[in-house]
Protein backbone atom coordinates (compact mmCIF):
# COMPACT_ATOMS: atom_id res chain seq x y z
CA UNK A 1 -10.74 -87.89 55.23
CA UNK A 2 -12.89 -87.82 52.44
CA UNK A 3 -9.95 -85.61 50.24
CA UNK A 4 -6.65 -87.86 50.93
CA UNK A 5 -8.83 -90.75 50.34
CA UNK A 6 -10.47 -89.64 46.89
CA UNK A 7 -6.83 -88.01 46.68
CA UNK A 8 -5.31 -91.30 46.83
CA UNK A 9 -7.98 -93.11 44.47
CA UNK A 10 -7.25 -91.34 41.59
CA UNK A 11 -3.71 -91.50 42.06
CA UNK A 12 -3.99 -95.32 42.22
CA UNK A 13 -6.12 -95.26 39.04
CA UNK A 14 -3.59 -93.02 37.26
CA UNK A 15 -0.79 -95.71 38.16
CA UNK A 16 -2.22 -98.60 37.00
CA UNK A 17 -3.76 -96.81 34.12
CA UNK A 18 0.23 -95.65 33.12
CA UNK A 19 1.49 -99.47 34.01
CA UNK A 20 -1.28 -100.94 31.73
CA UNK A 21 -0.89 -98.89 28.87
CA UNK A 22 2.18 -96.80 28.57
CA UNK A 23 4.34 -98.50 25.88
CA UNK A 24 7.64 -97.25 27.87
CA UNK A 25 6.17 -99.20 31.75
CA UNK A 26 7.98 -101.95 32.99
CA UNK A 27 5.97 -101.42 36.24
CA UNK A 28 3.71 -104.81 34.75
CA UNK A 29 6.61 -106.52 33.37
CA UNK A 30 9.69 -106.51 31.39
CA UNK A 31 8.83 -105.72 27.31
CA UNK A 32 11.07 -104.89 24.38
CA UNK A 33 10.72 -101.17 23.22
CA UNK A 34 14.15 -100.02 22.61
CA UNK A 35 17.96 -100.49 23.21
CA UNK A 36 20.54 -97.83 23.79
CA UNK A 37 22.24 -96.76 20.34
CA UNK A 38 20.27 -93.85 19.03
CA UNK A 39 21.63 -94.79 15.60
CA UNK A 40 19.51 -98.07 15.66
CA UNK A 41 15.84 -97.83 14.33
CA UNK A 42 13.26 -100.70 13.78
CA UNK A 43 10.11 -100.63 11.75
CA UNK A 44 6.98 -102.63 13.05
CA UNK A 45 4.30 -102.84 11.72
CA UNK A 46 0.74 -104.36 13.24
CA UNK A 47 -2.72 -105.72 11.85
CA UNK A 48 -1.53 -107.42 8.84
CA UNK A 49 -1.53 -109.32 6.58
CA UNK A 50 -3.38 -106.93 4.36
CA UNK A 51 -4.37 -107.41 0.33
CA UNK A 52 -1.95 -105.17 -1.43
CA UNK A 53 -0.30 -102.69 1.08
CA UNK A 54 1.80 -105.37 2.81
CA UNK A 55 3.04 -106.32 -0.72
CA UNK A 56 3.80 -103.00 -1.70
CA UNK A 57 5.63 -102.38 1.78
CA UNK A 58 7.45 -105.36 1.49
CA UNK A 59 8.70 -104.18 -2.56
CA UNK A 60 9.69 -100.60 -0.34
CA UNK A 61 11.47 -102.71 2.46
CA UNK A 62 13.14 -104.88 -0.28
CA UNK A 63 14.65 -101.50 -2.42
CA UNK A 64 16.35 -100.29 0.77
CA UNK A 65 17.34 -103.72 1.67
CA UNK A 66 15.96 -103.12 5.33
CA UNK A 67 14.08 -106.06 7.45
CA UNK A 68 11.62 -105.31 9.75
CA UNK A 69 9.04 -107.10 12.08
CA UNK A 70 5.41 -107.43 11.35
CA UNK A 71 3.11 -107.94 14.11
CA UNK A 72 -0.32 -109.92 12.31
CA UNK A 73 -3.66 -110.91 13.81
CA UNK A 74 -4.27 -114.38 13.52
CA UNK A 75 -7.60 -114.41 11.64
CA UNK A 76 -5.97 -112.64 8.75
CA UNK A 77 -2.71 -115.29 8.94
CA UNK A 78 -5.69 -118.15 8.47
CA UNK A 79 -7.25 -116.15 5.13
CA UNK A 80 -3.91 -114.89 3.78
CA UNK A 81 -1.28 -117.55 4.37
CA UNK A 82 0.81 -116.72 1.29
CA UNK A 83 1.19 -113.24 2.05
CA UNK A 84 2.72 -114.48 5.25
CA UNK A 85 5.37 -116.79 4.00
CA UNK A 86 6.12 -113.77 1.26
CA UNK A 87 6.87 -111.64 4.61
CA UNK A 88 8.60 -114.34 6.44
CA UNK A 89 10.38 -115.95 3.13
CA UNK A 90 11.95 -111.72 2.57
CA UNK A 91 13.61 -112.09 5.90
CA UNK A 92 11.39 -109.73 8.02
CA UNK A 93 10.69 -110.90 11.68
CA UNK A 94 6.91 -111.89 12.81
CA UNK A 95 4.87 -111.65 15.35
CA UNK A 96 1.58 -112.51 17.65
CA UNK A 97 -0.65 -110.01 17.68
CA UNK A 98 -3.14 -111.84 18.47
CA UNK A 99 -6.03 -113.71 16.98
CA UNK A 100 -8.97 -110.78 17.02
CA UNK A 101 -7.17 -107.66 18.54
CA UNK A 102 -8.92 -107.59 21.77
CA UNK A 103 -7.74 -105.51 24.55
CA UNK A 104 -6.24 -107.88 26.63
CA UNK A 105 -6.23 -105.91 29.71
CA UNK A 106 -10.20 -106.01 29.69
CA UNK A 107 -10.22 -110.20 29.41
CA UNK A 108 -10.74 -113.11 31.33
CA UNK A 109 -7.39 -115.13 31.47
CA UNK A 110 -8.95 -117.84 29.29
CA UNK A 111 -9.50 -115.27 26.37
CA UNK A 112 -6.08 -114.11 26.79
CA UNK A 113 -4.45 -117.30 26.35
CA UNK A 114 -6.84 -118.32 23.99
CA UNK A 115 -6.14 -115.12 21.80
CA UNK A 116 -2.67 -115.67 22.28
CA UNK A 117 -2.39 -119.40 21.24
CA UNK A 118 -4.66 -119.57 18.79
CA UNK A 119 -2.49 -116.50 16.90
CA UNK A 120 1.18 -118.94 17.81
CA UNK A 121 -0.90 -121.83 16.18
CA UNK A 122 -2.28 -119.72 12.83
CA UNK A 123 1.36 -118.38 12.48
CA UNK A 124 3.41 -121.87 13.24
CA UNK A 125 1.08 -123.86 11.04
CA UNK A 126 1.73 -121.40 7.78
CA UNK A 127 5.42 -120.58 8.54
CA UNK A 128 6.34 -124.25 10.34
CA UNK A 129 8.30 -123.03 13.10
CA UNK A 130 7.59 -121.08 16.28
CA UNK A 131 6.75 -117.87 17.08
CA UNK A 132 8.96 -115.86 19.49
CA UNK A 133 7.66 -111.92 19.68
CA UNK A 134 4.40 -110.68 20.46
CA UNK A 135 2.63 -107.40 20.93
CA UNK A 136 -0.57 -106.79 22.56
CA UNK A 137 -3.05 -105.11 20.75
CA UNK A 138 -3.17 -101.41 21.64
CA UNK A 139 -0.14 -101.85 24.13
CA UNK A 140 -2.32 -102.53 26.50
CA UNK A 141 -1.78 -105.26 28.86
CA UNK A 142 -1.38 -106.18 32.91
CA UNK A 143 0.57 -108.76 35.00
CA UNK A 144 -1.47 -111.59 33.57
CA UNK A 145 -1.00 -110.61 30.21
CA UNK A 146 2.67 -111.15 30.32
CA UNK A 147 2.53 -114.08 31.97
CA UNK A 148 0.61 -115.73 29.83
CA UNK A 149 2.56 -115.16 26.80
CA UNK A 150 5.88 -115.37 28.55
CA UNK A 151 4.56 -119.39 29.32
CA UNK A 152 3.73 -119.77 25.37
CA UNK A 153 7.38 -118.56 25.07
CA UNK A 154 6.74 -115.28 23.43
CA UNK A 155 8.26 -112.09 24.49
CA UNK A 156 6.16 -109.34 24.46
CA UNK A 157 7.36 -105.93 22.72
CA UNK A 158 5.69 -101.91 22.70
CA UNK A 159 6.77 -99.26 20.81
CA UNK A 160 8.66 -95.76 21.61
CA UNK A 161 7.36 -93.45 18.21
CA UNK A 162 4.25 -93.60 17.10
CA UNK A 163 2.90 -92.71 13.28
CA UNK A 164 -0.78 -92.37 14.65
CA UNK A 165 -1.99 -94.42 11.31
CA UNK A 166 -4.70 -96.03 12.00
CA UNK A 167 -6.47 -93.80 11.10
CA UNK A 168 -7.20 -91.70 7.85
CA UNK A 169 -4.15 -89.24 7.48
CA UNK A 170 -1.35 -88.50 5.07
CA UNK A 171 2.17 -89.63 4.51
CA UNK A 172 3.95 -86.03 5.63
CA UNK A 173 2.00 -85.98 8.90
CA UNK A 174 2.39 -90.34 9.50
CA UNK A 175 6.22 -88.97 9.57
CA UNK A 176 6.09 -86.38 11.42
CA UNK A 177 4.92 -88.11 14.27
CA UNK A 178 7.62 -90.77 13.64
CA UNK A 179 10.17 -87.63 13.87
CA UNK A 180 8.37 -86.14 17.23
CA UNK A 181 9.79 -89.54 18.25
CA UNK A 182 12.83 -89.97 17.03
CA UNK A 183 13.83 -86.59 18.22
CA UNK A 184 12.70 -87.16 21.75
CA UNK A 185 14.17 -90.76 21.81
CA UNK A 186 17.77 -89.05 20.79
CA UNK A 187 17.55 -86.42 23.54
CA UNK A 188 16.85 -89.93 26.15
CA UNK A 189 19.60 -91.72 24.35
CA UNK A 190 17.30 -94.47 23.01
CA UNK A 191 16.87 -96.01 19.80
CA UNK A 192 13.85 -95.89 17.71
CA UNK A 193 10.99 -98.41 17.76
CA UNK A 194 8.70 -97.34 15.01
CA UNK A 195 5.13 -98.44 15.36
CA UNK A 196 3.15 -98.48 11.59
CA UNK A 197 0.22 -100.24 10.67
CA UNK A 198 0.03 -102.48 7.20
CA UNK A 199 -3.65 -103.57 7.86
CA UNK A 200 -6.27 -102.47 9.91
CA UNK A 201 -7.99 -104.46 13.17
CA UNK A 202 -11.42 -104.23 11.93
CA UNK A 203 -11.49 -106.20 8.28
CA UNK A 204 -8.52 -107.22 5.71
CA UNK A 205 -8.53 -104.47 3.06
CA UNK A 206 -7.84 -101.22 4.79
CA UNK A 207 -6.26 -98.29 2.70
CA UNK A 208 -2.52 -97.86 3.99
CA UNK A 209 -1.14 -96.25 0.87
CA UNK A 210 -0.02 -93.41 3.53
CA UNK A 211 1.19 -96.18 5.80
CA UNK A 212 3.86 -97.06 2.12
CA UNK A 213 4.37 -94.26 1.65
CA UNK A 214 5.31 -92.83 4.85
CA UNK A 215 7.70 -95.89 5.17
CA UNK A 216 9.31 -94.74 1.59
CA UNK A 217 10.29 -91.05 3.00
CA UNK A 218 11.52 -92.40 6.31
CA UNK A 219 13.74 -94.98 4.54
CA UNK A 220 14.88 -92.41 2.15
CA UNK A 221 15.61 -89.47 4.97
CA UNK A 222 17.31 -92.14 7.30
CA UNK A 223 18.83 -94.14 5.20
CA UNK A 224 20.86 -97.52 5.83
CA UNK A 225 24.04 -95.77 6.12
CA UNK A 226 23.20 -93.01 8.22
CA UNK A 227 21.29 -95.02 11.08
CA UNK A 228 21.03 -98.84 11.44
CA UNK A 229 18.10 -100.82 10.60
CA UNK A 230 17.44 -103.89 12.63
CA UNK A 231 14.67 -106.24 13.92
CA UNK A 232 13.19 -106.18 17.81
CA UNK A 233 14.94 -109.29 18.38
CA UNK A 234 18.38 -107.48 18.22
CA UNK A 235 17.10 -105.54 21.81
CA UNK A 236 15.96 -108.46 23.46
């Protein structure tokens, strides 16, 4: 008995490890990660705002005259409100990501709704009107999760191409992963939900000149009028 049951164990584990952290799982809950045209892309981006690089991205997003969604922690929205109108006031979308990017899955119910409204209140107080998309930190989340920001009216949303940016790298391999993607979300007959980093979780200031750049040579090799740029919201 001692097999099937060990057997059996792990093969729980390896569920609810996939339905708690595999951006593509609905097993937890429905989420946003892509629609059905494989000619529609959208660029996220998480843990801004961030001094200089979300500028610069925004001057890159501007040139091709492509909006995106930006995902910020909450802390940062409190010490860099202006940045965040500059994103909102260029027509991007925004989002909750939360006030401290915890891991959600790993906290008590209070903390989650507590990291979750406290990021709604930091973004509605700066930008005056409510805050409709989130994303928890590192995908990772669990029934509760969703519930919780489903009752503070926010919907959440993963990702289905990664650029692996967080950490230090360089613009031709941050798009290469984005292509690994792309290519494997055209052979499922998905669109593209592009998941980029402006900022970094751990302090305001983090070096994402690759991050720019990265966007730069995707916007330029899938250009407007060869695929169509649009904002999570359009999938919802």
């Amino acid at each position: 008995m001692i097999g099937p049951i060990a057997i059996a164990a792990a093969a729980g584990v390896a569920g609810y490890t996939y339905a708690a952290m595999a951006p593509g799982s609905q097993l937890f809950g429905r989420t946003i990660v892509a629609g059905r045209d494989p000619s529609e892309f959208a660029l996220t981006f998480d843990d801004g705002p961030n001094d200089g690089h979300t500028q610069r991205l925004l001057e890159v997003l501007a040139a091709h005259q492509v909006r995106a969604t930006f995902f910020l922690i909450g802390k940062y929205v409190r010490q860099r409100p202006e940045l965040v109108r500059a994103i909102h006031a260029a027509g991007h979308r925004v989002g909750n990501h939360t006030v401290t990017h915890p891991v959600l899955l790993l906290q008590s119910p209070r903390r989650v709704r507590e990291e979750l409204a406290g990021c709604n209140a930091a973004l509605e107080d700066t930008l005056g009107q409510p805050v409709r998309l989130m994303r928890p930190p590192h995908g990772a989340r669990r029934p509760g999760v969703l519930r919780a920001a489903r009752e503070l009216g926010l919907t959440p949303v993963l990702w289905n191409a990664m650029g692996f940016d967080w950490k230090p790298t360089t613009a031709v391999c941050i798009v290469r992963n984005l292509e690994r993607g792309i290519a494997r979300n055209r052979r499922r007959g998905r669109g593209s939900n592009l998941l980029l980093h402006d900022g970094g979780h751990l302090t305001i200031g983090a070096d994402r000149s690759q991050s720019v750049e990265a966007v730069r040579i995707v916007l330029d090799r899938y250009t407007p009028a060869s695929v169509r740029y649009v904002t999570v919201d359009a999938w919802a």
